[in-house]
PDB file of N, CA and C in Angstrom:
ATOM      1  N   UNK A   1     -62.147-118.079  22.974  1.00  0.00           N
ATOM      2  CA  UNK A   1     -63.325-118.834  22.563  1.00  0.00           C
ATOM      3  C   UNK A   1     -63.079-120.332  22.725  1.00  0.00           C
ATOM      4  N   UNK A   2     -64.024-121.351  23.187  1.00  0.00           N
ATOM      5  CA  UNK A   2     -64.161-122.369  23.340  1.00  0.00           C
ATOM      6  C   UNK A   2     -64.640-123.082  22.253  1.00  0.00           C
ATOM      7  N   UNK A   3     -64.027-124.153  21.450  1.00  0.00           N
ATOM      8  CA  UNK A   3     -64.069-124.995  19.948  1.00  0.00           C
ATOM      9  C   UNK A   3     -65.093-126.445  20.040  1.00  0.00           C
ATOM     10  N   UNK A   4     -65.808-126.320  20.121  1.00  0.00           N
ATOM     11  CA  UNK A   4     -66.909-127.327  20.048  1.00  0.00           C
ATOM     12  C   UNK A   4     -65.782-128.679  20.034  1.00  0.00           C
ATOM     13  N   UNK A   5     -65.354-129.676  20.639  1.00  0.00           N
ATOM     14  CA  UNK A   5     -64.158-130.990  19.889  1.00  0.00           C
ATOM     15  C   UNK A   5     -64.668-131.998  19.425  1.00  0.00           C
ATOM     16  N   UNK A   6     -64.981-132.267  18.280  1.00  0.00           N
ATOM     17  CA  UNK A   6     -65.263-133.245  17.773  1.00  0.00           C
ATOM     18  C   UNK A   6     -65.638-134.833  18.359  1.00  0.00           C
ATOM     19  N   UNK A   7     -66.437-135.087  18.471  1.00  0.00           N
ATOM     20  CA  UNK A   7     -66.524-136.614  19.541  1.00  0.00           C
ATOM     21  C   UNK A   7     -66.080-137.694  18.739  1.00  0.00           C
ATOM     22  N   UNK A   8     -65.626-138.413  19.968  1.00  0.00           N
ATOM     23  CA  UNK A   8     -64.762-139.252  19.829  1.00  0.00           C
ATOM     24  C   UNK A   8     -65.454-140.904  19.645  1.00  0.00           C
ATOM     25  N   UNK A   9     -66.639-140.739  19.911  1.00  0.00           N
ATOM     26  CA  UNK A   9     -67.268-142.138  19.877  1.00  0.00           C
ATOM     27  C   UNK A   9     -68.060-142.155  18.857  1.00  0.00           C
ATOM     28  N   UNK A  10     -68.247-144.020  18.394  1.00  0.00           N
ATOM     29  CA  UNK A  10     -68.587-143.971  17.087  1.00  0.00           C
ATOM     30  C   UNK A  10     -70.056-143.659  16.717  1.00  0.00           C
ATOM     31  N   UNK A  11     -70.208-143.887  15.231  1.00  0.00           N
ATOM     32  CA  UNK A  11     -71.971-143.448  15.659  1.00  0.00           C
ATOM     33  C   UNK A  11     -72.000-144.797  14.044  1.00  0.00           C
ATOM     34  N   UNK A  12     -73.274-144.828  14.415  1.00  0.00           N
ATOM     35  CA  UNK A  12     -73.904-146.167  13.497  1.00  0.00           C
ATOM     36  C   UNK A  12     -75.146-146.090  12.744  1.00  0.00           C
ATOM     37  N   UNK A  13     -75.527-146.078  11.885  1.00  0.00           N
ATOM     38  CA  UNK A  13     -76.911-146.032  11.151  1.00  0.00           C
ATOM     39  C   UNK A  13     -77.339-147.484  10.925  1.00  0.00           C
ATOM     40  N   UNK A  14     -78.563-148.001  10.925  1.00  0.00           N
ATOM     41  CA  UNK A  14     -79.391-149.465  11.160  1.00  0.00           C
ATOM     42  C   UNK A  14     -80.705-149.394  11.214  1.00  0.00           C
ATOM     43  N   UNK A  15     -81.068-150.869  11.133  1.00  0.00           N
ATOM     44  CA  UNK A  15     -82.702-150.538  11.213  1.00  0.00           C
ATOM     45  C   UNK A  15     -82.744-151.700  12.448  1.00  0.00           C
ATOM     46  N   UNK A  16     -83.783-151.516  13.039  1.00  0.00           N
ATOM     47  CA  UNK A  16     -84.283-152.257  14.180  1.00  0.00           C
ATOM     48  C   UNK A  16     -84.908-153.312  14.045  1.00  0.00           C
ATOM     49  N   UNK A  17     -84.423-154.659  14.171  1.00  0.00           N
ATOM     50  CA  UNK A  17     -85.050-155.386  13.781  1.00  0.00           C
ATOM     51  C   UNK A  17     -85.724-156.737  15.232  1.00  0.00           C
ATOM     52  N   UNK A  18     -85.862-155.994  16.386  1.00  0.00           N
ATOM     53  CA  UNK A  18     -86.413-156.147  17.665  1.00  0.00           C
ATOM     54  C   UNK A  18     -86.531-155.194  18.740  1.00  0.00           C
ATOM     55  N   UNK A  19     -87.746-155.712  19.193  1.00  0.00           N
ATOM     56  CA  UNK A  19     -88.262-154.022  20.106  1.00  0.00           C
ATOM     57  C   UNK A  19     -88.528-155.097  21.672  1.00  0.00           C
ATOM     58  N   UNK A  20     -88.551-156.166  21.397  1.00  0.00           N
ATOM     59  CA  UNK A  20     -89.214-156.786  22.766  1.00  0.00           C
ATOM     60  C   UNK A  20     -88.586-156.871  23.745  1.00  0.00           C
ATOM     61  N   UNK A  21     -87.205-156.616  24.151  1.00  0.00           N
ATOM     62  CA  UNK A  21     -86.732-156.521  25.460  1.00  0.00           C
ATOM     63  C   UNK A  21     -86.622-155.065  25.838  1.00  0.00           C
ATOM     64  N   UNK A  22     -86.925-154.565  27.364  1.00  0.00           N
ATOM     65  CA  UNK A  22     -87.123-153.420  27.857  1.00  0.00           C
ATOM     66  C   UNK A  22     -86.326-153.161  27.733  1.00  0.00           C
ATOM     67  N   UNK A  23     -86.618-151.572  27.617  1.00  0.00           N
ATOM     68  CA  UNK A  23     -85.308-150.231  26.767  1.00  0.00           C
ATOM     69  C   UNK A  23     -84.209-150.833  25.919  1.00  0.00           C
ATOM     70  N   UNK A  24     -84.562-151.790  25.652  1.00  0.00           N
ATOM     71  CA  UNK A  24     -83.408-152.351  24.489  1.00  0.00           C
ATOM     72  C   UNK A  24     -83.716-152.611  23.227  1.00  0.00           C
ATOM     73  N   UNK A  25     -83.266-151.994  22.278  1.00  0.00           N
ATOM     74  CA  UNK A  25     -83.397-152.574  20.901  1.00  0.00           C
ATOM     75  C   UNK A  25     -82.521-153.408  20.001  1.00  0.00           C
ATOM     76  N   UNK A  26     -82.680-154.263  19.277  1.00  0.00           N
ATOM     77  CA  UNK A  26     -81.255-154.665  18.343  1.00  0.00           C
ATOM     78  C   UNK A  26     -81.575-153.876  17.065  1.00  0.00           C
ATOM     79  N   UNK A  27     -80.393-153.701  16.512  1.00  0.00           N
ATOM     80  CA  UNK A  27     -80.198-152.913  15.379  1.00  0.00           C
ATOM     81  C   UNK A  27     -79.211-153.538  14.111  1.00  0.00           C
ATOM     82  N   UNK A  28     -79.945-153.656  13.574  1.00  0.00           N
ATOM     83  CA  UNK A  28     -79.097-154.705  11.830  1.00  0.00           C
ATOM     84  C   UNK A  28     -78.490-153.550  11.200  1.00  0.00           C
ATOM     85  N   UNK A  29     -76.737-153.539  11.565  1.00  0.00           N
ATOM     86  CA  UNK A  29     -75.792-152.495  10.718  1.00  0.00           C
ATOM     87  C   UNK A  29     -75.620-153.062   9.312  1.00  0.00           C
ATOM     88  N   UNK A  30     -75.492-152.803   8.203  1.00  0.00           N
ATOM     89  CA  UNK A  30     -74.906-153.566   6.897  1.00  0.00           C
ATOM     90  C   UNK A  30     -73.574-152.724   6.356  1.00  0.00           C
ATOM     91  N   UNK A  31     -72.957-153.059   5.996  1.00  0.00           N
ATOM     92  CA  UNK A  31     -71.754-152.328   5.456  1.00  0.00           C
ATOM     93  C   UNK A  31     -71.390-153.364   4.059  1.00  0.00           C
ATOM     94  N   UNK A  32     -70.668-152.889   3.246  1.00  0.00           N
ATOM     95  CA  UNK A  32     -69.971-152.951   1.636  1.00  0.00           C
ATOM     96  C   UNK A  32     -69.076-153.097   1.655  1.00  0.00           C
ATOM     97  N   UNK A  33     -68.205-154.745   1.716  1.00  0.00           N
ATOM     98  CA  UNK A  33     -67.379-154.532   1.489  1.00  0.00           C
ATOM     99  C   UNK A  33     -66.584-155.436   0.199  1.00  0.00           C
ATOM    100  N   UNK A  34     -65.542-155.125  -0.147  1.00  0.00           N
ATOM    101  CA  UNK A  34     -64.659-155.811  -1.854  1.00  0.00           C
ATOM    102  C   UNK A  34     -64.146-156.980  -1.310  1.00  0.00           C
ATOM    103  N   UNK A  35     -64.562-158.249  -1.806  1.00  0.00           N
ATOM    104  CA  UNK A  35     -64.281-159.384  -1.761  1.00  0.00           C
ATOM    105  C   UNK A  35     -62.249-159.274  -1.967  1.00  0.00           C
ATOM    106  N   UNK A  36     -61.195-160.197  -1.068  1.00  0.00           N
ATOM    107  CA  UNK A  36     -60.003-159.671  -1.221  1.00  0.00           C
ATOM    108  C   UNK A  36     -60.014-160.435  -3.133  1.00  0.00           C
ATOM    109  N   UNK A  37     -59.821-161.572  -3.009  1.00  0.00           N
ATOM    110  CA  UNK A  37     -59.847-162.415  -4.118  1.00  0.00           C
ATOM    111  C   UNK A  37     -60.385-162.367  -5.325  1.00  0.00           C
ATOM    112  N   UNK A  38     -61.781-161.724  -5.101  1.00  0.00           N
ATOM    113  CA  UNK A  38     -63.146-162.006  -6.497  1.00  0.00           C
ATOM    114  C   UNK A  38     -63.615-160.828  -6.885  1.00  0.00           C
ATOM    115  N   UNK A  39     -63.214-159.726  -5.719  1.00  0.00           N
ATOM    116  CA  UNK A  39     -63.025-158.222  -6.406  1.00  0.00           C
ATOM    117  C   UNK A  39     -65.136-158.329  -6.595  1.00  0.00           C
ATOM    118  N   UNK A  40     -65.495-158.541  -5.711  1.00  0.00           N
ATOM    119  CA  UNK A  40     -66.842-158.742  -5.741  1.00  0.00           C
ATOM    120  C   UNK A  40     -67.673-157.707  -4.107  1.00  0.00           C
ATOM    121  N   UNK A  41     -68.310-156.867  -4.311  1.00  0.00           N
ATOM    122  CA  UNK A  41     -68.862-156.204  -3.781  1.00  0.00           C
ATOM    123  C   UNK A  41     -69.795-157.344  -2.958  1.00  0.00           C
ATOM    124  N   UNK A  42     -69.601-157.365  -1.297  1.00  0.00           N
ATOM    125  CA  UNK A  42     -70.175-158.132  -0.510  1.00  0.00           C
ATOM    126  C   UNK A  42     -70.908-157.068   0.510  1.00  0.00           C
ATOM    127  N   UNK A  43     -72.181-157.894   0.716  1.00  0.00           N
ATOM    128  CA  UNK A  43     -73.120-157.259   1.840  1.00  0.00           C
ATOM    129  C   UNK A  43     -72.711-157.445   3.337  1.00  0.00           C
ATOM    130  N   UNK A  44     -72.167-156.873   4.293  1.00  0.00           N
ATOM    131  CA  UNK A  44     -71.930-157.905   5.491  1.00  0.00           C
ATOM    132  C   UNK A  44     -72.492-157.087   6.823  1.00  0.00           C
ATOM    133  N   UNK A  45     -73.363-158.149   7.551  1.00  0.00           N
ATOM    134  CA  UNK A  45     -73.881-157.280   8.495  1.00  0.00           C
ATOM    135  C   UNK A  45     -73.288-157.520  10.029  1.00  0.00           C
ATOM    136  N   UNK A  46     -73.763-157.000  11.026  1.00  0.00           N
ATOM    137  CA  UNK A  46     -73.698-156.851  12.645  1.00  0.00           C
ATOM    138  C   UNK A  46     -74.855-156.582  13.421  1.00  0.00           C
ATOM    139  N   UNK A  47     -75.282-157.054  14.325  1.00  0.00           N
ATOM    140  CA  UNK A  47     -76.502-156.776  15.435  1.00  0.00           C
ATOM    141  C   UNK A  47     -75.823-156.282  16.556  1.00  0.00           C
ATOM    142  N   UNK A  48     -76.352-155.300  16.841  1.00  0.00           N
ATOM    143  CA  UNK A  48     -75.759-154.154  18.173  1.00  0.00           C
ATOM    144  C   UNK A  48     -77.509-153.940  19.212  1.00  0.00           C
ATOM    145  N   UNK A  49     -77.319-154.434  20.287  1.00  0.00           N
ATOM    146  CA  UNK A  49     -77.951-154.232  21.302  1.00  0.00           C
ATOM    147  C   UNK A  49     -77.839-152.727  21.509  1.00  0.00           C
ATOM    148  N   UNK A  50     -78.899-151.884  21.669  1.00  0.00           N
ATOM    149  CA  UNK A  50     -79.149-150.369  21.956  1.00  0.00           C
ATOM    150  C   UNK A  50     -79.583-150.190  23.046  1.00  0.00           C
ATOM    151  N   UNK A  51     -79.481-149.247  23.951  1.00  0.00           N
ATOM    152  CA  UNK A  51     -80.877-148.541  24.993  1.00  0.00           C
ATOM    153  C   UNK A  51     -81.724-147.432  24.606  1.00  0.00           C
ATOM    154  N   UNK A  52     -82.316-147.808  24.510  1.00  0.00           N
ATOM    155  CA  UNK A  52     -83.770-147.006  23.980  1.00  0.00           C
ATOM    156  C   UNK A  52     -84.600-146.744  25.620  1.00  0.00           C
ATOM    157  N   UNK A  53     -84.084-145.615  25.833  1.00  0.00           N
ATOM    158  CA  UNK A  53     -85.211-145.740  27.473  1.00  0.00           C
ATOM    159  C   UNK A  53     -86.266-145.584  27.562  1.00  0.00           C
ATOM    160  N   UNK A  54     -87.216-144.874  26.355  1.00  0.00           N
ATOM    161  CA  UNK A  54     -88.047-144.156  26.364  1.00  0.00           C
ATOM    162  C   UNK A  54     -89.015-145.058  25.698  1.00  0.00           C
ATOM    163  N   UNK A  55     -88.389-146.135  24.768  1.00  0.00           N
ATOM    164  CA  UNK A  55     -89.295-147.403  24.151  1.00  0.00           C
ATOM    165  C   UNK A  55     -89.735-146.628  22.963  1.00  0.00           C
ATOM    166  N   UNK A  56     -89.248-145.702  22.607  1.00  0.00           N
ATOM    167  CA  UNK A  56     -89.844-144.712  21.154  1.00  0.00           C
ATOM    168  C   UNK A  56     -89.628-145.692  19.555  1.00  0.00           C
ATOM    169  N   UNK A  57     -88.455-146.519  19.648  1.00  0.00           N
ATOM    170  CA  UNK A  57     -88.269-147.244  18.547  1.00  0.00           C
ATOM    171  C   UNK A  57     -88.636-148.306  18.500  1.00  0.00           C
ATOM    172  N   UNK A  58     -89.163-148.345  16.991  1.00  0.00           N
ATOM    173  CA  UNK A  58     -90.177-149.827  16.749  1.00  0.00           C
ATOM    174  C   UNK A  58     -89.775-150.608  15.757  1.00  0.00           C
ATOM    175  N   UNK A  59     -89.763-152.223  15.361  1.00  0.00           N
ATOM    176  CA  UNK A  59     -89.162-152.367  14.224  1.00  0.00           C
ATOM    177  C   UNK A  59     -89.211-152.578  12.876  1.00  0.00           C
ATOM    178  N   UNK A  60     -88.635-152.251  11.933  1.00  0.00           N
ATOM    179  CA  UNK A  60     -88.434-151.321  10.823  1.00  0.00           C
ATOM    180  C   UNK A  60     -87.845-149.763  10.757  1.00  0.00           C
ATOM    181  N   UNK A  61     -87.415-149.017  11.866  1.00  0.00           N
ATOM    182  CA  UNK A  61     -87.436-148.004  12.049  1.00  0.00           C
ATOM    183  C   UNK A  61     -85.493-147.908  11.826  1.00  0.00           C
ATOM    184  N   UNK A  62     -85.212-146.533  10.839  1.00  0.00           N
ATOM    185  CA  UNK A  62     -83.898-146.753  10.843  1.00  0.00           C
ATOM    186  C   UNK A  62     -83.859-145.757  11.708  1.00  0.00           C
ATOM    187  N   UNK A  63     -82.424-145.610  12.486  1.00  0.00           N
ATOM    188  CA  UNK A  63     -82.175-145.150  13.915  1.00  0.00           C
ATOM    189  C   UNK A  63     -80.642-145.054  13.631  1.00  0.00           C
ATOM    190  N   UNK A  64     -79.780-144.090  14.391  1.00  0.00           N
ATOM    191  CA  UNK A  64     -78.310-144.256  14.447  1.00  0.00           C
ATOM    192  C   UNK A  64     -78.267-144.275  16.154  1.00  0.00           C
ATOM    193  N   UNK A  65     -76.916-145.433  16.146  1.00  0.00           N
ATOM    194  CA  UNK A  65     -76.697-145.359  17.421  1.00  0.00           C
ATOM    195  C   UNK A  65     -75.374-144.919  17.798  1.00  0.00           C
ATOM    196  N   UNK A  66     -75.068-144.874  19.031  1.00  0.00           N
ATOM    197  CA  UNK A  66     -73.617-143.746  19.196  1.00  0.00           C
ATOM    198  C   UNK A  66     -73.100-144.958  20.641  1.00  0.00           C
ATOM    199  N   UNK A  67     -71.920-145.026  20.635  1.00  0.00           N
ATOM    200  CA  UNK A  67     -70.862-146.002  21.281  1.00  0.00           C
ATOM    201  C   UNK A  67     -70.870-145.022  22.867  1.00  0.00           C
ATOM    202  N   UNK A  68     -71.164-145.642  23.705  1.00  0.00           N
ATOM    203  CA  UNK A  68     -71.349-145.564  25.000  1.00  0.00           C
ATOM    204  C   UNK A  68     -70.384-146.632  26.102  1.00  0.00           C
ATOM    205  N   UNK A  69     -70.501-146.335  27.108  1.00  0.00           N
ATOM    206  CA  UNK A  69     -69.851-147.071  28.556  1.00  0.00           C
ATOM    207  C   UNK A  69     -70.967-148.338  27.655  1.00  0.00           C
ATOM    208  N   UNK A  70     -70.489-149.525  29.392  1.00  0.00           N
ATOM    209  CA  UNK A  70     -71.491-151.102  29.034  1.00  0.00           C
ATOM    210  C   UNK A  70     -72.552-150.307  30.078  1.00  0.00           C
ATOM    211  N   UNK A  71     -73.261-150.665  29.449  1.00  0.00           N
ATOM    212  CA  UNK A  71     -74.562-150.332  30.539  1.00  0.00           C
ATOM    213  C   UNK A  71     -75.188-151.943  31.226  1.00  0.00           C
ATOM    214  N   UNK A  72     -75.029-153.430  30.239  1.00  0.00           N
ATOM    215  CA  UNK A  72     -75.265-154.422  30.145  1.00  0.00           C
ATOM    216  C   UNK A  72     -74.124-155.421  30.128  1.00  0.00           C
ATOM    217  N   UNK A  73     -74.009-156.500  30.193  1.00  0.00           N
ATOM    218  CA  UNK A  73     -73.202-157.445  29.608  1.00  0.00           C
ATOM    219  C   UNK A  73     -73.689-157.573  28.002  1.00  0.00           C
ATOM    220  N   UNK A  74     -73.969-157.456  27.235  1.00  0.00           N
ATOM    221  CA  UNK A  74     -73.764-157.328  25.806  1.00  0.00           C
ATOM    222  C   UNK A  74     -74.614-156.091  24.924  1.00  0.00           C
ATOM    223  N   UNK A  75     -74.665-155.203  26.300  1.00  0.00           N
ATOM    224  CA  UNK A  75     -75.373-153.653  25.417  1.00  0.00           C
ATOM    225  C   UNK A  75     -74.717-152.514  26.022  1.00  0.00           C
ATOM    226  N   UNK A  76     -73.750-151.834  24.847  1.00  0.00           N
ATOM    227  CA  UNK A  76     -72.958-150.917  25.012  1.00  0.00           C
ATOM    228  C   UNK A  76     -73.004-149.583  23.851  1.00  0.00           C
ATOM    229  N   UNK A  77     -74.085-149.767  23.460  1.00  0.00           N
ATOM    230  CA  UNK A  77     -74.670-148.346  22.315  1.00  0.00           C
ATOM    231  C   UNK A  77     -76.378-147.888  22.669  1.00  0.00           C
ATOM    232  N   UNK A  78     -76.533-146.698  22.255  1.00  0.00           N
ATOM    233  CA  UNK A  78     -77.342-145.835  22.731  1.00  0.00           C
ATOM    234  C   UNK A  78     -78.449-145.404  21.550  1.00  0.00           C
ATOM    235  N   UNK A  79     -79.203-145.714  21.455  1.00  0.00           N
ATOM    236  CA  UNK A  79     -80.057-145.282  20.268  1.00  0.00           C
ATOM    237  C   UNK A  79     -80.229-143.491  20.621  1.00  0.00           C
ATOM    238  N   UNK A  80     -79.550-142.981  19.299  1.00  0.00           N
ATOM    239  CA  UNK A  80     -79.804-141.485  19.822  1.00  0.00           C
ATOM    240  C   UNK A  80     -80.531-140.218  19.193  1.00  0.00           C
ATOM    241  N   UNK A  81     -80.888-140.982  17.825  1.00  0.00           N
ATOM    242  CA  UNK A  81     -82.167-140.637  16.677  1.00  0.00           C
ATOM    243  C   UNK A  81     -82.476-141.144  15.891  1.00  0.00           C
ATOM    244  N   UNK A  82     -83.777-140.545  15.583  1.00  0.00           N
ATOM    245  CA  UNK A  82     -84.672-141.331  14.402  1.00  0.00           C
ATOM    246  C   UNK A  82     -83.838-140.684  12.982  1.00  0.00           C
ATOM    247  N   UNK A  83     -83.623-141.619  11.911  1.00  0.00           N
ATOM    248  CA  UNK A  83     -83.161-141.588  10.933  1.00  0.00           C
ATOM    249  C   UNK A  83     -84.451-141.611   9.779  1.00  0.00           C
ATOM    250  N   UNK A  84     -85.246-142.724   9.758  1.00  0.00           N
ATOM    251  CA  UNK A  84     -86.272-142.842   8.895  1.00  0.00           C
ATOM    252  C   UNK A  84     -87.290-143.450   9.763  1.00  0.00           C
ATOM    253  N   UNK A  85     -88.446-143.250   9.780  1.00  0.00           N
ATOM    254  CA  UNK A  85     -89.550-144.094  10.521  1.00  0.00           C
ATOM    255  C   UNK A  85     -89.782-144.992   9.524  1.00  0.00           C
ATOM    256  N   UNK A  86     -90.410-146.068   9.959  1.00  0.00           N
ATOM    257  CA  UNK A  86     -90.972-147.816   9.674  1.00  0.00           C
ATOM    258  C   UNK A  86     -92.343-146.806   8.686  1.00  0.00           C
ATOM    259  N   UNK A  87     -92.358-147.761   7.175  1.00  0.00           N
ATOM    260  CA  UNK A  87     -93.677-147.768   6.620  1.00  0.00           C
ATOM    261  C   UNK A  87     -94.437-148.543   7.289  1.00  0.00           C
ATOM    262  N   UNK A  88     -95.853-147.902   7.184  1.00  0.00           N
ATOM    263  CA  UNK A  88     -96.992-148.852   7.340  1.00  0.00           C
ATOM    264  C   UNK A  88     -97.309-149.711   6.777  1.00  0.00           C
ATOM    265  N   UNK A  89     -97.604-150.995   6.817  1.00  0.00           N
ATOM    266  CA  UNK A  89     -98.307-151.838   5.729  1.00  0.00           C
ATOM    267  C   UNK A  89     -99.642-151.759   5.966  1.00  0.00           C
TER     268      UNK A  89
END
């Protein structure tokens, strides 16, 4: 029997916070981390350029993306599902 192997590339959860360049989205990661010194719980974020080929993601929309080849000079992740869709206002 053949064992499904676990993948090796990373994957990311974010919300989209730009849709206007073709098949590309940016995506606002946040992560938690403990101040070394003040022992203080800090917010700290990252913007990751996505390909979205299909133009399906809009912004507000949380999305995970998964670590790919460069497809770009500064876009090297793949938007690869919808996590939560954007409320309406």
């Amino acid at each position: 029997m053949t064992e499904a192997k676990p993948s090796l590339k990373r994957t990311l959860i974010g919300k989209v916070v730009s849709d206007k360049r073709a098949k590309t989205v940016t995506v606002l990661v946040e992560r938690s981390v403990k101040h070394d010194l003040y022992d203080k719980i800090v917010v700290k974020s990252s913007k990751y350029h996505a390909h979205d080929e299909a133009g399906e993601y809009k912004v507000g929309d949380v999305i995970e993306i998964t670590e790919s080849r460069p497809l770009s000079k500064t876009k090297n992740w793949v938007a690869t599902r919808l996590v939560e869709k954007a409320a309406n206002v």
